[in-house]
PDB file of N, CA and C in Angstrom:
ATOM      1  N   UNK A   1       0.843  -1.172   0.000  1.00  0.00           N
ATOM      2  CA  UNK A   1       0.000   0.000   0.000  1.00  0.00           C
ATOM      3  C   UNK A   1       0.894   1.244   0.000  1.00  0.00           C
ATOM      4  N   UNK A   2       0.881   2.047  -1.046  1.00  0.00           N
ATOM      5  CA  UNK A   2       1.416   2.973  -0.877  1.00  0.00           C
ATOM      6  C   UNK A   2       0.607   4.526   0.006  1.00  0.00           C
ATOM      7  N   UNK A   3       2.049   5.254   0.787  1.00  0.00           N
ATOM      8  CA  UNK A   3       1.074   6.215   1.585  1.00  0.00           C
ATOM      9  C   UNK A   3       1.452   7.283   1.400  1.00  0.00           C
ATOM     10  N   UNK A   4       0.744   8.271   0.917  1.00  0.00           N
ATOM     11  CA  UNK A   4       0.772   9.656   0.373  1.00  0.00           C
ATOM     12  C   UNK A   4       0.696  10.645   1.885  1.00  0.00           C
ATOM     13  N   UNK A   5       1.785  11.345   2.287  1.00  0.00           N
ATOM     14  CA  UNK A   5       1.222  12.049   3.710  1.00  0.00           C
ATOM     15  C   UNK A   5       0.689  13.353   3.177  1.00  0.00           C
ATOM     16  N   UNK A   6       0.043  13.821   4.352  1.00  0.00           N
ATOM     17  CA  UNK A   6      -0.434  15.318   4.159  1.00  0.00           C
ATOM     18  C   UNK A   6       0.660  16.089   3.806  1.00  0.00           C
ATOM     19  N   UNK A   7       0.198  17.536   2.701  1.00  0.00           N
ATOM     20  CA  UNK A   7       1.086  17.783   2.590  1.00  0.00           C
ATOM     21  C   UNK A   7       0.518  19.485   2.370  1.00  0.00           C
ATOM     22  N   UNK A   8       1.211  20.568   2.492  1.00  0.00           N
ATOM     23  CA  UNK A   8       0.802  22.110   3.011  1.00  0.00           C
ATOM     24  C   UNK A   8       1.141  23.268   1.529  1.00  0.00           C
ATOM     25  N   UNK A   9       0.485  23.269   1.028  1.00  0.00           N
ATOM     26  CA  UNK A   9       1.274  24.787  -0.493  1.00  0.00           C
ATOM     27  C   UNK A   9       0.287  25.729   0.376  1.00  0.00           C
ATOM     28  N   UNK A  10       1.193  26.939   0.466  1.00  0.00           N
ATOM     29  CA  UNK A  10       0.688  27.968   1.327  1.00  0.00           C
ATOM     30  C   UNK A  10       0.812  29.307   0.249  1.00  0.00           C
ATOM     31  N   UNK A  11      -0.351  29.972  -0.255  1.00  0.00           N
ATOM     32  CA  UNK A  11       0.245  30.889  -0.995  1.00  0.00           C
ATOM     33  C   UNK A  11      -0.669  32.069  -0.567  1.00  0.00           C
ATOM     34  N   UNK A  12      -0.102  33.394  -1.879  1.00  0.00           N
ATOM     35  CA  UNK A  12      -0.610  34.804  -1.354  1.00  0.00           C
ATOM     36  C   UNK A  12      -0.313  35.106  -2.900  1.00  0.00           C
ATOM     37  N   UNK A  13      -0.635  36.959  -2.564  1.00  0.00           N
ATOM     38  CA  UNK A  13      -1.212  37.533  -3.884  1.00  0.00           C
ATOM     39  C   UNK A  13      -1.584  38.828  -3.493  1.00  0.00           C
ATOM     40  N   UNK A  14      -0.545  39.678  -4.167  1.00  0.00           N
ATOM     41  CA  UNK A  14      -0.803  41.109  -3.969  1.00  0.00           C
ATOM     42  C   UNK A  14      -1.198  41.886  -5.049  1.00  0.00           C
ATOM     43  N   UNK A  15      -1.258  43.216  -4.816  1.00  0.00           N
ATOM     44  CA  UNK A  15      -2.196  44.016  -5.755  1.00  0.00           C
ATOM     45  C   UNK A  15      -0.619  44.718  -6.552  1.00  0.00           C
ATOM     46  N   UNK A  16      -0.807  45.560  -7.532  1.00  0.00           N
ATOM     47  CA  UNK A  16       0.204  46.373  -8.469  1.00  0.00           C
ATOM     48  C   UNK A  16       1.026  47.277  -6.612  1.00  0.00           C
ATOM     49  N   UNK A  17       0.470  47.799  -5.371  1.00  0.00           N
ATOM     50  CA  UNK A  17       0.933  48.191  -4.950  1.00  0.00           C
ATOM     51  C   UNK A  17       1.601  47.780  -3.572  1.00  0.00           C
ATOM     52  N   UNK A  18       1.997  46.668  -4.099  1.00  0.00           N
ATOM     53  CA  UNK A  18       2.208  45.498  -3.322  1.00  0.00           C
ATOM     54  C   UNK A  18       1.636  45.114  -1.747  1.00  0.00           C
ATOM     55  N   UNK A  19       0.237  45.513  -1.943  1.00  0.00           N
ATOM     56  CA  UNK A  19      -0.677  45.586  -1.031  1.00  0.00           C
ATOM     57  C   UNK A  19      -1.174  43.971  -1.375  1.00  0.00           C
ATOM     58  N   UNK A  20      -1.436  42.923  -0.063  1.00  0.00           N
ATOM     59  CA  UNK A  20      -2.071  41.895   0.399  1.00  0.00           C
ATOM     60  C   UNK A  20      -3.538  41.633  -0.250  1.00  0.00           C
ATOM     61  N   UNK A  21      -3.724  40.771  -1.201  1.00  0.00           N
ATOM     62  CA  UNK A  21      -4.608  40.687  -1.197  1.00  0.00           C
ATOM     63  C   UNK A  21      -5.796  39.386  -0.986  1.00  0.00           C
ATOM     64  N   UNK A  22      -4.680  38.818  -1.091  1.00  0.00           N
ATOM     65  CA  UNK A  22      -5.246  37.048  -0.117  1.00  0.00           C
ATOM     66  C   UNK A  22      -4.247  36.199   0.076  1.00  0.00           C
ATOM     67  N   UNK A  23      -4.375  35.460   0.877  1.00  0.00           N
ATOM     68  CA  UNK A  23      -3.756  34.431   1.776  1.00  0.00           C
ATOM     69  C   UNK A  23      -4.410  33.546   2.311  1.00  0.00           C
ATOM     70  N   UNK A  24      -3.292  32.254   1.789  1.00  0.00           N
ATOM     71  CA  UNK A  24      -4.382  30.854   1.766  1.00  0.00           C
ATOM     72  C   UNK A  24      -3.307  29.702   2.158  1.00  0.00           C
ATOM     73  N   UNK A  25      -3.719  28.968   2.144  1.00  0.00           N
ATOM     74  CA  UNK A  25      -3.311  26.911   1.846  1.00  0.00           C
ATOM     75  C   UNK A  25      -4.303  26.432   1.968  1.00  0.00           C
ATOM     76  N   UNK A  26      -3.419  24.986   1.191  1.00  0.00           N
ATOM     77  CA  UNK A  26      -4.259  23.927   0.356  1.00  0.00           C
ATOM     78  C   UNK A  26      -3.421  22.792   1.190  1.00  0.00           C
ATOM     79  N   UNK A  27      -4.237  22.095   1.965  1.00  0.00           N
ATOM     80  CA  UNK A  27      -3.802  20.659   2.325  1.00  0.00           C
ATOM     81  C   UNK A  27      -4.084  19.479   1.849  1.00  0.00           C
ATOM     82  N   UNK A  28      -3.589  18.324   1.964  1.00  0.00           N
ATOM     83  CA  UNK A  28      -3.961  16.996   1.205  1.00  0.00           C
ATOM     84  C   UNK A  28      -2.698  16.381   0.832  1.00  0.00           C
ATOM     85  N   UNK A  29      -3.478  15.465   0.296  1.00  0.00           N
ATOM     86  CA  UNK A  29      -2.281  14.091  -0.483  1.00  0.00           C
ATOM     87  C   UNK A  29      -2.432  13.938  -1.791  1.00  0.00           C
ATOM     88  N   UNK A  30      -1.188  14.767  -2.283  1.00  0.00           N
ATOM     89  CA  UNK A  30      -0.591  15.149  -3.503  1.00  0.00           C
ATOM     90  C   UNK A  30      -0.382  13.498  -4.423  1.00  0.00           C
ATOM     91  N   UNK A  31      -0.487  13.644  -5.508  1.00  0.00           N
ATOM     92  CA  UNK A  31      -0.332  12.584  -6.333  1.00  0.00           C
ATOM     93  C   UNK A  31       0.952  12.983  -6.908  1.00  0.00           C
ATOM     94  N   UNK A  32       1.745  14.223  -7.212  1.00  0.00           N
ATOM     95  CA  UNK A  32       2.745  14.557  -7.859  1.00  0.00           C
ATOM     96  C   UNK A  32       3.594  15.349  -6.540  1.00  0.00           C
ATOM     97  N   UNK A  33       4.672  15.247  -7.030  1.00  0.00           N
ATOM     98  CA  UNK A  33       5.324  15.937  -6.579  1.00  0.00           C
ATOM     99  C   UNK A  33       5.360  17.672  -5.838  1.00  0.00           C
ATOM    100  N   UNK A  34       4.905  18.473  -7.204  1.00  0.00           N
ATOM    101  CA  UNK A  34       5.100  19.603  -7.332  1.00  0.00           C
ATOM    102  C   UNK A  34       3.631  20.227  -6.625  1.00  0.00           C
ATOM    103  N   UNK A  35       2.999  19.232  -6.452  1.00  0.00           N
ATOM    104  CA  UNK A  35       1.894  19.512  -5.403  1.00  0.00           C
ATOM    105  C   UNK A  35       0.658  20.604  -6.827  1.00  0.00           C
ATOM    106  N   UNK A  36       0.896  20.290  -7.762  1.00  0.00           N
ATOM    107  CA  UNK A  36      -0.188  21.041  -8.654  1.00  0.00           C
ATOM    108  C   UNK A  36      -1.061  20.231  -8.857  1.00  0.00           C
ATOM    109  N   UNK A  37      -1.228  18.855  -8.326  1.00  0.00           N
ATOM    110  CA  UNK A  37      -2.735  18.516  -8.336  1.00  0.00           C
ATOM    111  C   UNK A  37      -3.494  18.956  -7.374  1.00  0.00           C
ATOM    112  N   UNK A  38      -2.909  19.374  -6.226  1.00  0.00           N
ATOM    113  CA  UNK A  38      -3.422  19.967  -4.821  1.00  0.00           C
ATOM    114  C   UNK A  38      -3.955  20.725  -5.506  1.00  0.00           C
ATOM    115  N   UNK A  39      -3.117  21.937  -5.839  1.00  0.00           N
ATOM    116  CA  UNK A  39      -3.413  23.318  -5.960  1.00  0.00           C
ATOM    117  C   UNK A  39      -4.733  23.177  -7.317  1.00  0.00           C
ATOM    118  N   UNK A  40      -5.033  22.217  -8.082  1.00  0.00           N
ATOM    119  CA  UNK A  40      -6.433  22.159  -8.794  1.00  0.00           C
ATOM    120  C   UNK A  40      -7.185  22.098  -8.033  1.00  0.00           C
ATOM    121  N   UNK A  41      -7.071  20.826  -6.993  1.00  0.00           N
ATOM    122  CA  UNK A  41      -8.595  20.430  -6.493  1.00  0.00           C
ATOM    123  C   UNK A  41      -8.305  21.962  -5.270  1.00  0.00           C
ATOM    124  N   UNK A  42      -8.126  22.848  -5.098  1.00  0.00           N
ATOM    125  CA  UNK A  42      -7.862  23.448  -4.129  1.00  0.00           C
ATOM    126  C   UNK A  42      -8.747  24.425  -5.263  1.00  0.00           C
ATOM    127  N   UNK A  43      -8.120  24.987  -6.223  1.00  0.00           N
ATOM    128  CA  UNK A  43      -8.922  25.691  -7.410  1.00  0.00           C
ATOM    129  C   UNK A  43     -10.572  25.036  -7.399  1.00  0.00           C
ATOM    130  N   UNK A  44     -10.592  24.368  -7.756  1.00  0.00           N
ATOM    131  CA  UNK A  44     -12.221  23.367  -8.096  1.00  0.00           C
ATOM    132  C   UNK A  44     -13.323  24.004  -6.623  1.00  0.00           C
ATOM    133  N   UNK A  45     -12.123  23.426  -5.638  1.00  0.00           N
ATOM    134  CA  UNK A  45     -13.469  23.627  -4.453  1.00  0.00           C
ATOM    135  C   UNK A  45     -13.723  25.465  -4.091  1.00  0.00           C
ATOM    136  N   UNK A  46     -12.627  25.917  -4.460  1.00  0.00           N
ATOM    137  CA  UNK A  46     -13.063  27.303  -4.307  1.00  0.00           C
ATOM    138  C   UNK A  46     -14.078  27.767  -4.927  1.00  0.00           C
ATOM    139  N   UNK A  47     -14.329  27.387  -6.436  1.00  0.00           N
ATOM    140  CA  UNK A  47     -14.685  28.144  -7.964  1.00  0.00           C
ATOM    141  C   UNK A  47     -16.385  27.422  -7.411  1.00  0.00           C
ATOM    142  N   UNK A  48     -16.150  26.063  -6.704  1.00  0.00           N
ATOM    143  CA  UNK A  48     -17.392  25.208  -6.733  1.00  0.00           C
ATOM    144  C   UNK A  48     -18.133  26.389  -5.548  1.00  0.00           C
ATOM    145  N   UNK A  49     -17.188  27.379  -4.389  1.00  0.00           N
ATOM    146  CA  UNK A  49     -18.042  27.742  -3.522  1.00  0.00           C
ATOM    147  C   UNK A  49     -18.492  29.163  -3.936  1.00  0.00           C
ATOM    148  N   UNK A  50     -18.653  29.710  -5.103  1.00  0.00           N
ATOM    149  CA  UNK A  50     -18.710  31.067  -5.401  1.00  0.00           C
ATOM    150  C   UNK A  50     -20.579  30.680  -5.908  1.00  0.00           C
ATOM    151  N   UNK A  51     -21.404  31.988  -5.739  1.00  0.00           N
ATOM    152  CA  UNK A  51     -23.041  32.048  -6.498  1.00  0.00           C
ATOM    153  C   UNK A  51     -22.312  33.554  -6.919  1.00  0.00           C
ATOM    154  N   UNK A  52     -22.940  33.362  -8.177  1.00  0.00           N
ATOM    155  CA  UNK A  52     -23.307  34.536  -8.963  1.00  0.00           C
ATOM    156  C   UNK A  52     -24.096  35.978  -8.284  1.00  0.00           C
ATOM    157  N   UNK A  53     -25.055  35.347  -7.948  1.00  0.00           N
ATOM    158  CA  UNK A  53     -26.108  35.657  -7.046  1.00  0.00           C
ATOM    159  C   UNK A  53     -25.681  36.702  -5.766  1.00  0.00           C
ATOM    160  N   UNK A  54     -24.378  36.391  -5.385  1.00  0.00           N
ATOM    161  CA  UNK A  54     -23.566  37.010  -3.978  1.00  0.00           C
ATOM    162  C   UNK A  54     -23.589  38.362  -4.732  1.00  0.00           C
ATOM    163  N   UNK A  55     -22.697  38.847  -6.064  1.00  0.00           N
ATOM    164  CA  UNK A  55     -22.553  39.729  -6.565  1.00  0.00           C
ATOM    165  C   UNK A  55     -23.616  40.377  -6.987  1.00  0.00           C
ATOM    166  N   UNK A  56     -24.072  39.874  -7.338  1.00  0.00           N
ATOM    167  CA  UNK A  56     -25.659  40.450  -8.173  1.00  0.00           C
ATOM    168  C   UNK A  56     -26.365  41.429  -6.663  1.00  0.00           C
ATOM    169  N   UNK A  57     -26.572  40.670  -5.895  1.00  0.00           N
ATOM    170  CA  UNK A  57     -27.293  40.971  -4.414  1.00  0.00           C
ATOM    171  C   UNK A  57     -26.560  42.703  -4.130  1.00  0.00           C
ATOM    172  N   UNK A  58     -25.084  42.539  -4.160  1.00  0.00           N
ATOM    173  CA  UNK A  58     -24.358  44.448  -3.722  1.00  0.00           C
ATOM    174  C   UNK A  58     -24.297  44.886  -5.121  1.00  0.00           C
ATOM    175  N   UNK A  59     -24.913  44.583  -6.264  1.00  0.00           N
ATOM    176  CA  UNK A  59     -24.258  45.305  -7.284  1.00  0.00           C
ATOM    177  C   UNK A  59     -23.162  45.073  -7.542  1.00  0.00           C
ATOM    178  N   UNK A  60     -22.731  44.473  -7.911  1.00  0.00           N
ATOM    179  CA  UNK A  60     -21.296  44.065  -8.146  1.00  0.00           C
ATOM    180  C   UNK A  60     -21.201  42.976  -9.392  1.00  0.00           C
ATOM    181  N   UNK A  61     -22.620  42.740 -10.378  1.00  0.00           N
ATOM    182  CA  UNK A  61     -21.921  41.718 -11.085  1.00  0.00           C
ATOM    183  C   UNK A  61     -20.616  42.210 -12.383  1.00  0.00           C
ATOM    184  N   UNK A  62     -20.657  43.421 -12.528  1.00  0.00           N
ATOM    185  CA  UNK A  62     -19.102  43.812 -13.411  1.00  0.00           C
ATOM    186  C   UNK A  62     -17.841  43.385 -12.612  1.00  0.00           C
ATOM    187  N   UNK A  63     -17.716  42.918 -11.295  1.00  0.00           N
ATOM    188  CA  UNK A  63     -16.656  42.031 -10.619  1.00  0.00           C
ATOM    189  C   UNK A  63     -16.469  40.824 -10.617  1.00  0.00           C
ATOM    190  N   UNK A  64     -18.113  39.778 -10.950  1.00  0.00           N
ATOM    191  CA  UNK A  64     -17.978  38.713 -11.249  1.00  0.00           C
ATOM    192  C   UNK A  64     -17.489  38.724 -12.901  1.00  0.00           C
ATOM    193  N   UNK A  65     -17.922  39.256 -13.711  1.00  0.00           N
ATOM    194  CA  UNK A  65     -17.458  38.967 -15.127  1.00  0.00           C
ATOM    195  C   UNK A  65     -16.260  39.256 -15.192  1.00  0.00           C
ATOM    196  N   UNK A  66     -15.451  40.240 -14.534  1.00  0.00           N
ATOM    197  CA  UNK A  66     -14.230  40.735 -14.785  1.00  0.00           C
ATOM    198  C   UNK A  66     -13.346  39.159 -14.315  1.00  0.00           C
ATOM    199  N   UNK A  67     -14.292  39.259 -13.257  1.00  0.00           N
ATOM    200  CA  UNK A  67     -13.219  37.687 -12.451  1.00  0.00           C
ATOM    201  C   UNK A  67     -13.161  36.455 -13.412  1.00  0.00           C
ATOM    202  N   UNK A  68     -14.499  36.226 -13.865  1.00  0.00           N
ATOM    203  CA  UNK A  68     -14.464  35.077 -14.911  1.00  0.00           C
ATOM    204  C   UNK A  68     -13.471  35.610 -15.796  1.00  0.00           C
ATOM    205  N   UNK A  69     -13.264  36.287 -16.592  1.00  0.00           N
ATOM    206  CA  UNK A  69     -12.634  36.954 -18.036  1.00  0.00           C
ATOM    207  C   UNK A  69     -11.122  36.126 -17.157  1.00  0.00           C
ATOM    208  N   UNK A  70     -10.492  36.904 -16.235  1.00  0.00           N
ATOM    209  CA  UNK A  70      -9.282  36.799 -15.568  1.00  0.00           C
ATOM    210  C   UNK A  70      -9.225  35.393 -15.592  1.00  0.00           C
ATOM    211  N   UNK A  71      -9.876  34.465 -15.050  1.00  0.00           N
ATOM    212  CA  UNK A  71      -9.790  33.083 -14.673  1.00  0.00           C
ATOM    213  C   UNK A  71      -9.471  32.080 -16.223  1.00  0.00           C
ATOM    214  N   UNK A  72     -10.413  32.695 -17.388  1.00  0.00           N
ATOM    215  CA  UNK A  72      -9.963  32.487 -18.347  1.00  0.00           C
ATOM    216  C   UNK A  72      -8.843  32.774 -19.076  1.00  0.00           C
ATOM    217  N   UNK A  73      -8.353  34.185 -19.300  1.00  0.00           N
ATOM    218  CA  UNK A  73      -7.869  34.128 -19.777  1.00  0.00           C
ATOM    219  C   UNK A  73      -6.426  33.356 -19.228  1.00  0.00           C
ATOM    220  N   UNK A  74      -6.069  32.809 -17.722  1.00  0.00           N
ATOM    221  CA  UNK A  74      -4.956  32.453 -17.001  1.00  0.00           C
ATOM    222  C   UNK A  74      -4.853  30.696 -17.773  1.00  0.00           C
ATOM    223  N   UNK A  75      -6.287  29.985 -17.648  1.00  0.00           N
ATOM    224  CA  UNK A  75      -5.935  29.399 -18.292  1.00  0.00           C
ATOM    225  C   UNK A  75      -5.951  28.731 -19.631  1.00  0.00           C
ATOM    226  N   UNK A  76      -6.064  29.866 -20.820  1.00  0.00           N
ATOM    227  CA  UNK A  76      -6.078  29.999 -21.983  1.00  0.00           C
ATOM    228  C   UNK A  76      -4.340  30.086 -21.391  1.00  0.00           C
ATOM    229  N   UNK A  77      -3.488  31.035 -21.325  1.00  0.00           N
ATOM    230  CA  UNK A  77      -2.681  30.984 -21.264  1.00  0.00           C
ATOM    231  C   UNK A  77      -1.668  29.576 -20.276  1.00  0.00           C
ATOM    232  N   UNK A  78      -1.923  29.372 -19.884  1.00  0.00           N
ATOM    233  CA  UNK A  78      -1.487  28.361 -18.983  1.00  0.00           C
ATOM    234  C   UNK A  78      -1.588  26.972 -19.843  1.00  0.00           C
ATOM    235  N   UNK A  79      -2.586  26.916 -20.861  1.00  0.00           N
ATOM    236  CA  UNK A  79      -2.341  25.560 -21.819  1.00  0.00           C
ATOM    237  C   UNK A  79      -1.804  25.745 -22.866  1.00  0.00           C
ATOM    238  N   UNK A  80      -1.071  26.960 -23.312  1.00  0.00           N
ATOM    239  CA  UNK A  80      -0.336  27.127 -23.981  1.00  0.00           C
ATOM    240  C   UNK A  80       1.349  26.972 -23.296  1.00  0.00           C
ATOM    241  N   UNK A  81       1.293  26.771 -22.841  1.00  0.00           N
ATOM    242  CA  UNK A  81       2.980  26.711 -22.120  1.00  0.00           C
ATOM    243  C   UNK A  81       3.046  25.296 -21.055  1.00  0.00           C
ATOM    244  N   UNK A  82       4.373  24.736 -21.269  1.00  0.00           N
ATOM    245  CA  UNK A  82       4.663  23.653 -20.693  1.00  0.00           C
ATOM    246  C   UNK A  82       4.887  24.439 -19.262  1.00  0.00           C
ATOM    247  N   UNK A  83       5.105  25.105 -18.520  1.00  0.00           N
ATOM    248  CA  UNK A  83       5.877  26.094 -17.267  1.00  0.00           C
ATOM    249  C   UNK A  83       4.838  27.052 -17.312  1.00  0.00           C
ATOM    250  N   UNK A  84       4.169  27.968 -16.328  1.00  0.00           N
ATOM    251  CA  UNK A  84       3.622  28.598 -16.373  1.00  0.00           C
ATOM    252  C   UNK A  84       3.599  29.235 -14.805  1.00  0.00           C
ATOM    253  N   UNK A  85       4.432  30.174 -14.163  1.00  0.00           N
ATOM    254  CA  UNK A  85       4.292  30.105 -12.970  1.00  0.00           C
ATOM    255  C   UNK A  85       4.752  31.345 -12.371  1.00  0.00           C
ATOM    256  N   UNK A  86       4.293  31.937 -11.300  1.00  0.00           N
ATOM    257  CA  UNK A  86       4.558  33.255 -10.329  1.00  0.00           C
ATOM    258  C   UNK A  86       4.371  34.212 -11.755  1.00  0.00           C
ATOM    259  N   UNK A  87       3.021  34.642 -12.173  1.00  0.00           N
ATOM    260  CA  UNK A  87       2.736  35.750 -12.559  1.00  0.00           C
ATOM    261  C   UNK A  87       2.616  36.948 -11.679  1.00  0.00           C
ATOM    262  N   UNK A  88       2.873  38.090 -12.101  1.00  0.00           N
ATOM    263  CA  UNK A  88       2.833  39.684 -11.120  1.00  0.00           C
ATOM    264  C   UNK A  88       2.021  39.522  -9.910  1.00  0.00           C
ATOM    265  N   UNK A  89       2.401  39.501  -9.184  1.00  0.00           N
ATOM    266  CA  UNK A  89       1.743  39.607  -7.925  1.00  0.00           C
ATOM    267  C   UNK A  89       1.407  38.219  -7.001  1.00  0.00           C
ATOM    268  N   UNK A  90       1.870  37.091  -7.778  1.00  0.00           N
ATOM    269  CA  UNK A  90       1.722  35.593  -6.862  1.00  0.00           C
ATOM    270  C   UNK A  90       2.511  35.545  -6.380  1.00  0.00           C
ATOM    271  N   UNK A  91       3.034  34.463  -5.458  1.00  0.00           N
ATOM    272  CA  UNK A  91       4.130  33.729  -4.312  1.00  0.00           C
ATOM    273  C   UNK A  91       4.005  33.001  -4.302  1.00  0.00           C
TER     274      UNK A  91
END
């Protein structure tokens, strides 16, 4: 039986003025190394906890579309390249 231990990617993300703008980790048992299957299913359950609806409610859905556009276009770009990593403002 093979045993995969827990394992911790801790990241963040600032704005152009190198102001904080979130801070996180993703725990679990990585199938790879580099821990980027974590960081999907870590992606998945976030994207799975967002309603449209939240934004809509303050006025805010030009923040949800802007966010979708962003999310796309990262990985439009991201399946174009074998490496893809620490864009402006990640850690």
């Amino acid at each position: 039986m093979e045993m995969n231990p827990i394992e911790t990617f801790k990241f963040s993300m600032e704005n152009a003025n190198n102001e904080l703008v979130v801070i996180g980790k993703i725990q679990g048992k990585p199938e790879i190394p580099s821990l980027d299957d974590l960081k999907f299913k870590g992606i998945i359950a976030l994207l799975n906890s967002i309603d449209k609806q939240n934004f809509t409610e303050v006025d805010k859905d030009q923040l949800f579309l802007d966010s979708l556009k962003e999310i796309e276009e990262t990985i439009g770009e991201m399946k174009k390249y074998n490496e893809f990593q620490c864009r402006e403002g990640l850690t």
